[in-house]
Protein backbone atom coordinates (compact mmCIF):
# COMPACT_ATOMS: atom_id res chain seq x y z
CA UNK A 1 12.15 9.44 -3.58
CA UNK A 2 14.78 7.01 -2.39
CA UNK A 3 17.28 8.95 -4.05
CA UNK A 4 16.15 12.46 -3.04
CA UNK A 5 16.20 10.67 0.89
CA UNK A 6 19.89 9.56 0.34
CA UNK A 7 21.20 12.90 -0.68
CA UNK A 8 18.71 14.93 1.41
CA UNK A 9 21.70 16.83 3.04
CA UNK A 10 22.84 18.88 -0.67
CA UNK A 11 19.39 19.72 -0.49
CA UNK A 12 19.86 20.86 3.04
CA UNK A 13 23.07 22.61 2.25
CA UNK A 14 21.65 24.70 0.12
CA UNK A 15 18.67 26.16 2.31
CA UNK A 16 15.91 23.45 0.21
CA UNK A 17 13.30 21.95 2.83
CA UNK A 18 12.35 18.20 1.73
CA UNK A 19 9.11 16.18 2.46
CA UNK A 20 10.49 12.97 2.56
CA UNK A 21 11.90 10.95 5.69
CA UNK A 22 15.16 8.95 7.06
CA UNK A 23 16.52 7.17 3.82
CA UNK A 24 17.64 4.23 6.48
CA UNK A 25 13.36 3.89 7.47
CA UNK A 26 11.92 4.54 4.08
CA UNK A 27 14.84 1.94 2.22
CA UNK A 28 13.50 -0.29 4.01
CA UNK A 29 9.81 0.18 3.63
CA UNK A 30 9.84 1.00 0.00
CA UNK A 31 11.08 -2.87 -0.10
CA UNK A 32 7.98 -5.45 0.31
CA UNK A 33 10.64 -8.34 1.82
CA UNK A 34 12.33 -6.29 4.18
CA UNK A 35 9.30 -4.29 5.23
CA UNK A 36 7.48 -7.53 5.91
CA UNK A 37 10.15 -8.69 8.16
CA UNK A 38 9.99 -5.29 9.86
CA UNK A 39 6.51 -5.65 10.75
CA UNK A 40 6.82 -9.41 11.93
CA UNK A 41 9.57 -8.47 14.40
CA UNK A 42 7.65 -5.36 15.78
CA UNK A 43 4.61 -6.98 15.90
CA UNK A 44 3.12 -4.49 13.81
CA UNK A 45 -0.13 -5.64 12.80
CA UNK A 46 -0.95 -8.98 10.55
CA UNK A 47 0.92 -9.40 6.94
CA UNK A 48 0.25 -12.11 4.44
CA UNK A 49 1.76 -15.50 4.00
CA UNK A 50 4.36 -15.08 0.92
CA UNK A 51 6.93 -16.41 -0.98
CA UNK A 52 10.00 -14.97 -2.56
CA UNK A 53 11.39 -16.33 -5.75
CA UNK A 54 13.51 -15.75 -8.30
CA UNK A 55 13.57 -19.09 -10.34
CA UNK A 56 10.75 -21.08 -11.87
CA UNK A 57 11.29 -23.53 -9.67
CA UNK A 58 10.97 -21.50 -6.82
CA UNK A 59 7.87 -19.94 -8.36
CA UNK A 60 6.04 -23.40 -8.95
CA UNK A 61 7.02 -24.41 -5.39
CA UNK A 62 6.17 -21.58 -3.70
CA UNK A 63 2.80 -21.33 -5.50
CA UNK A 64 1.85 -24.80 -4.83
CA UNK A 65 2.58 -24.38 -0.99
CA UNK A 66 0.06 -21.04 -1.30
CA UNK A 67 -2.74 -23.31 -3.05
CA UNK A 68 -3.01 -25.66 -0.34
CA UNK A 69 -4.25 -22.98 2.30
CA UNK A 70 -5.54 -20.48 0.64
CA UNK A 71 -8.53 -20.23 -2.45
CA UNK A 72 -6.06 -17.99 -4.61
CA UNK A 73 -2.96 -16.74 -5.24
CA UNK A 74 -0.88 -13.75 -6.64
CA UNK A 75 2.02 -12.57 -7.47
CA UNK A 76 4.33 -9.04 -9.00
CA UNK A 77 7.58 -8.09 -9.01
CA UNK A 78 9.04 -5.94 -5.76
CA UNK A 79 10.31 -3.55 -7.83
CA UNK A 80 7.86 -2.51 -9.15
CA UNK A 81 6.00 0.93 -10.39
CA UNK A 82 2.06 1.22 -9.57
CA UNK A 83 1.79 -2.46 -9.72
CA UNK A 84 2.38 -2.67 -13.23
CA UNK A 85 3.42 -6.19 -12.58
CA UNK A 86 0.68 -7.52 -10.74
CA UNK A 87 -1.07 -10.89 -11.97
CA UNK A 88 -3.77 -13.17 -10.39
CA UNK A 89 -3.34 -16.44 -11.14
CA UNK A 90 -6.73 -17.62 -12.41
CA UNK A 91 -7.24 -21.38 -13.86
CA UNK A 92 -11.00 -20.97 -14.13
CA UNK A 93 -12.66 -22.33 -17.44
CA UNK A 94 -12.25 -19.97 -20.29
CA UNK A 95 -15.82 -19.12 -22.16
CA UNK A 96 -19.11 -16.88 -21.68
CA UNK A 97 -18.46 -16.10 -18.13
CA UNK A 98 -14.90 -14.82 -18.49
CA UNK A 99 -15.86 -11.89 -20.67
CA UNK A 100 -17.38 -10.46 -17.32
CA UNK A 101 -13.82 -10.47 -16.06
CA UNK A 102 -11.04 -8.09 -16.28
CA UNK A 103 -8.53 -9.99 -18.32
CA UNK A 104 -5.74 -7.89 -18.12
CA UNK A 105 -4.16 -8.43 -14.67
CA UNK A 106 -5.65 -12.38 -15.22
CA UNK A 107 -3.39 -15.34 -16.41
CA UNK A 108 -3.58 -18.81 -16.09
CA UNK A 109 -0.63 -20.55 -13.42
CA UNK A 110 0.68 -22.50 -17.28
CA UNK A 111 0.97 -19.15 -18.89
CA UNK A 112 2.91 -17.09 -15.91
CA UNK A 113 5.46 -20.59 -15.32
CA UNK A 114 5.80 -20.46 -19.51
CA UNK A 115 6.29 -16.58 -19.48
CA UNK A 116 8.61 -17.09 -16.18
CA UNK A 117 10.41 -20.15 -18.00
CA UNK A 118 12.30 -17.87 -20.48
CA UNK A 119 14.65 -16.44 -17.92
CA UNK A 120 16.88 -18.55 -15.64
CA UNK A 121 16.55 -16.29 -13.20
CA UNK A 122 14.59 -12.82 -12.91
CA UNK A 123 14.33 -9.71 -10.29
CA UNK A 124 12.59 -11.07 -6.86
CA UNK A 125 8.74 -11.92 -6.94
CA UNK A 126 6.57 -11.94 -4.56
CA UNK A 127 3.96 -14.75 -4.30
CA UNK A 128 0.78 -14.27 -1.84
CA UNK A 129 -2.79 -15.34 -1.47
CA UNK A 130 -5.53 -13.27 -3.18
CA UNK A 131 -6.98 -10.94 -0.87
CA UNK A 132 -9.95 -10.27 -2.72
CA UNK A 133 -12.28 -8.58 0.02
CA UNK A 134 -12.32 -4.87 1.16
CA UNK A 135 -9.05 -2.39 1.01
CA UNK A 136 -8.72 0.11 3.52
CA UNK A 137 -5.97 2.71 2.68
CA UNK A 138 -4.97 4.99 5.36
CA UNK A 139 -3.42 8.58 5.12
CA UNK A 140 -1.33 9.66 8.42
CA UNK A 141 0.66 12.04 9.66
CA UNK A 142 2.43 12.32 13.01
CA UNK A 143 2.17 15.95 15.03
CA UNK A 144 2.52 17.32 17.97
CA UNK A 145 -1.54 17.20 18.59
CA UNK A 146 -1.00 12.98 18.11
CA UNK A 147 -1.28 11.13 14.85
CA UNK A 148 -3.45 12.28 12.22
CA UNK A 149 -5.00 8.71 10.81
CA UNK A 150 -8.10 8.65 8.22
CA UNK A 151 -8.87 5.44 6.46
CA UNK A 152 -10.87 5.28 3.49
CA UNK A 153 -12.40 2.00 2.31
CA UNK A 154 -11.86 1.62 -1.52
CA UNK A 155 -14.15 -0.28 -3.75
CA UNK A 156 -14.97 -0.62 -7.51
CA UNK A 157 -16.66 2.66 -7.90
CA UNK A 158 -16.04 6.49 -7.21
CA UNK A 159 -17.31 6.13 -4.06
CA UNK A 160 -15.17 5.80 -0.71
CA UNK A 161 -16.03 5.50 2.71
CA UNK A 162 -14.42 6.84 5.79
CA UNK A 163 -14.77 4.55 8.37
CA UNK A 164 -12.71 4.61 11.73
CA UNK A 165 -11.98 1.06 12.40
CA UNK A 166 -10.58 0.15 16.14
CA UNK A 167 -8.22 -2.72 14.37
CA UNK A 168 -7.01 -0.50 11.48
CA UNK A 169 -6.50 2.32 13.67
CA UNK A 170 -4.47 0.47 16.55
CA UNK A 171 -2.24 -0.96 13.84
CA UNK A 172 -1.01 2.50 12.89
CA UNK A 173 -0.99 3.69 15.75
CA UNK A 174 1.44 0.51 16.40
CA UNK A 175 3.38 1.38 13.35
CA UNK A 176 3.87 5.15 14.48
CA UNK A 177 4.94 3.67 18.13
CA UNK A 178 8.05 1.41 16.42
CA UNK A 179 8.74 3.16 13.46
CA UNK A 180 8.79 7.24 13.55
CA UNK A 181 8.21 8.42 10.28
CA UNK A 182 7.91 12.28 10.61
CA UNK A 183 6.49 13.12 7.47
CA UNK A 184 3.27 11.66 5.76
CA UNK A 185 2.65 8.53 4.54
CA UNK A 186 -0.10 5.85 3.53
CA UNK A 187 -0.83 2.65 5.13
CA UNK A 188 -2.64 -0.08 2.94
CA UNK A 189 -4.70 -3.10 4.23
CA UNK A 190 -6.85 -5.58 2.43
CA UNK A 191 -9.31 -7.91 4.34
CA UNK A 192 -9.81 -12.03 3.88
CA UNK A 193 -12.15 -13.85 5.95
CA UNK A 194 -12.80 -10.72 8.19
CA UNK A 195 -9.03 -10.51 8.95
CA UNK A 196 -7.14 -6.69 8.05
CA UNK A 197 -3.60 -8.04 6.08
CA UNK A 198 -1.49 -4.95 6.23
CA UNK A 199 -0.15 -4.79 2.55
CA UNK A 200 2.68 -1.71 2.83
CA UNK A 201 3.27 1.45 3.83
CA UNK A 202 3.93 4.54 1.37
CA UNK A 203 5.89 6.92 2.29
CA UNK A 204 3.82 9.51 0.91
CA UNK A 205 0.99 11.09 0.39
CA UNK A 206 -1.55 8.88 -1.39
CA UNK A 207 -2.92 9.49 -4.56
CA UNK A 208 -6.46 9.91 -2.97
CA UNK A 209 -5.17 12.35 0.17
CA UNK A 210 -8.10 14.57 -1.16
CA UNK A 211 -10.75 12.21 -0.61
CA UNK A 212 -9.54 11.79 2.82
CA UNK A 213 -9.04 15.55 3.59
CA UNK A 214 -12.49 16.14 2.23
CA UNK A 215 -14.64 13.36 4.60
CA UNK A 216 -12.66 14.28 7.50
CA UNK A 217 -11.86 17.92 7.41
CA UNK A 218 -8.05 17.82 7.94
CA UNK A 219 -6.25 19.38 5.35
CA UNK A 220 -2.77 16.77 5.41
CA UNK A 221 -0.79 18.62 2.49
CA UNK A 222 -1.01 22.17 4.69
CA UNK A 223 -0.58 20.48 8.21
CA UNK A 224 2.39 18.77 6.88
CA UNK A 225 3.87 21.81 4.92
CA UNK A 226 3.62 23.59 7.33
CA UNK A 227 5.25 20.91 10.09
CA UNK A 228 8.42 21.15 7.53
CA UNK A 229 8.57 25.04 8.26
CA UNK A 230 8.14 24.55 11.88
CA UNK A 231 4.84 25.82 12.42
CA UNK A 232 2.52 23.52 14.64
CA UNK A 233 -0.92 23.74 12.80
CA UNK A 234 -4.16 22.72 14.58
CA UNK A 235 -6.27 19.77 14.04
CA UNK A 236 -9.41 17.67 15.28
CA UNK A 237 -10.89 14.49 14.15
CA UNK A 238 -14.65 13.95 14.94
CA UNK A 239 -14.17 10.59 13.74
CA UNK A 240 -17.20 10.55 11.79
CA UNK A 241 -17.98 7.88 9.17
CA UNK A 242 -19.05 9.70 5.60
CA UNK A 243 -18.97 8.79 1.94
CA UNK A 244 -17.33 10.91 -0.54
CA UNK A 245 -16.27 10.71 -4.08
CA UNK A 246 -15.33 13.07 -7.16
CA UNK A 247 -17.07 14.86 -10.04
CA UNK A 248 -15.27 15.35 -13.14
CA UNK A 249 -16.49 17.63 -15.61
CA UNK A 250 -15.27 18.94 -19.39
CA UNK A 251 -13.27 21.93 -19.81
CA UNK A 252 -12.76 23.47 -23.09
CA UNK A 253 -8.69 23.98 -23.25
């Protein structure tokens, strides 16, 4: 995408529309550091505590700082694809009760300093607390009717909520006043202790878009299709909270 934004006038040179927005706005918010920063100076809703690192030493300081305010901590690489990198940090006792945990995204602080330890120095991580509560992700699009916003609350199962928070929604609604994207995108929060930590912002559609156009009504992919061709499509939002999930069935192929 980054790449696609950079060129996006040889695609425009040859008559070829492109969904994607400003490479100098989406550079910078397709990088977890600098978007961070971003939000902080435009007061742009609440982001986590963090550290940056790129030693072992760094890591072990930066992680011990975390530990003393907050219950957990976690970490991945910012470059990174689908959080493929992601690890919790977890020094609970090994036995009966961790085979009710997903191991996978699980190590212990020893392991990740003696799996960090073989490189002198390695691509920028990003230590935070755990935010282990409820995630809200939020697909948005800016028109001429006003801001198209529908946040979905994810949890463990198939089943997501749309639920119009006042907090969420007056943080995008902050982000679309000091940062004009033009074409859609996906905010992500996660809650601790009650408190909405906005995580990023994706700038595009999210991978659940349906879910959202389903509870709410709004079709985003045509709206914004059709915003890239100039045509003004027409929207409303009865802002009302539903559930809604998917069905997959077998097909013979």
């Amino acid at each position: 995408m980054l790449d696609i934004s950079k060129h996006i006038q040889r695609f425009s040179s040859i008559g070829t529309k492109v969904m994607v927005d400003d490479y100098s706005l989406i550079s910078v918010l397709n990088h977890k550091n600098e978007a961070y920063e971003l939000f902080k100076k435009e007061g742009i809703g609440i982001v986590p505590e963090y550290r940056m690192v790129t030693t072992t030493e760094q890591f072990c300081r930066g992680y011990s700082e975390l530990k003393e305010q907050y219950k957990q901590v976690c970490f991945k690489f910012v470059k990174d694809e689908g959080g493929k990198s992601f690890r919790l940090i977890d020094n609970s006792k090994t036995g009966y009760a961790t085979l009710f945990k997903k191991q996978t995204t699980r190590m212990t602080y020893d392991a990740a300093v003696a799996a960090l330890s073989e490189k002198e120095t390695f691509p920028p991580i990003m230590l935070m607390p755990y935010l282990p509560n409820e995630e809200i992700s939020v697909d948005c699009l800016k028109t001429n009717s006003g801001i198209i916003m529908i946040p979905r609350v994810k949890g463990a199962t198939r089943v997501e909520a749309i639920r119009y928070n006042p907090d969420i929604l007056a943080t995008c609604q902050r982000f679309f006043e000091r940062i004009p994207l033009e074409m859609p995108c996906n905010i992500q929060f996660k809650y601790l202790e009650g408190i909405p930590y906005m995580l990023e912002v994706n700038t595009r559609m999210s991978g659940g878009v349906q879910m959202a156009c389903l509870g709410s009504g709004i079709n985003i992919p045509n709206i914004a299709v059709n915003k890239l061709l100039g045509i003004d499509k027409h929207w409303t939002n009865n802002y009302e909270e539903k559930q809604v999930s998917h069905i997959e069935i077998p097909v013979v192929i």
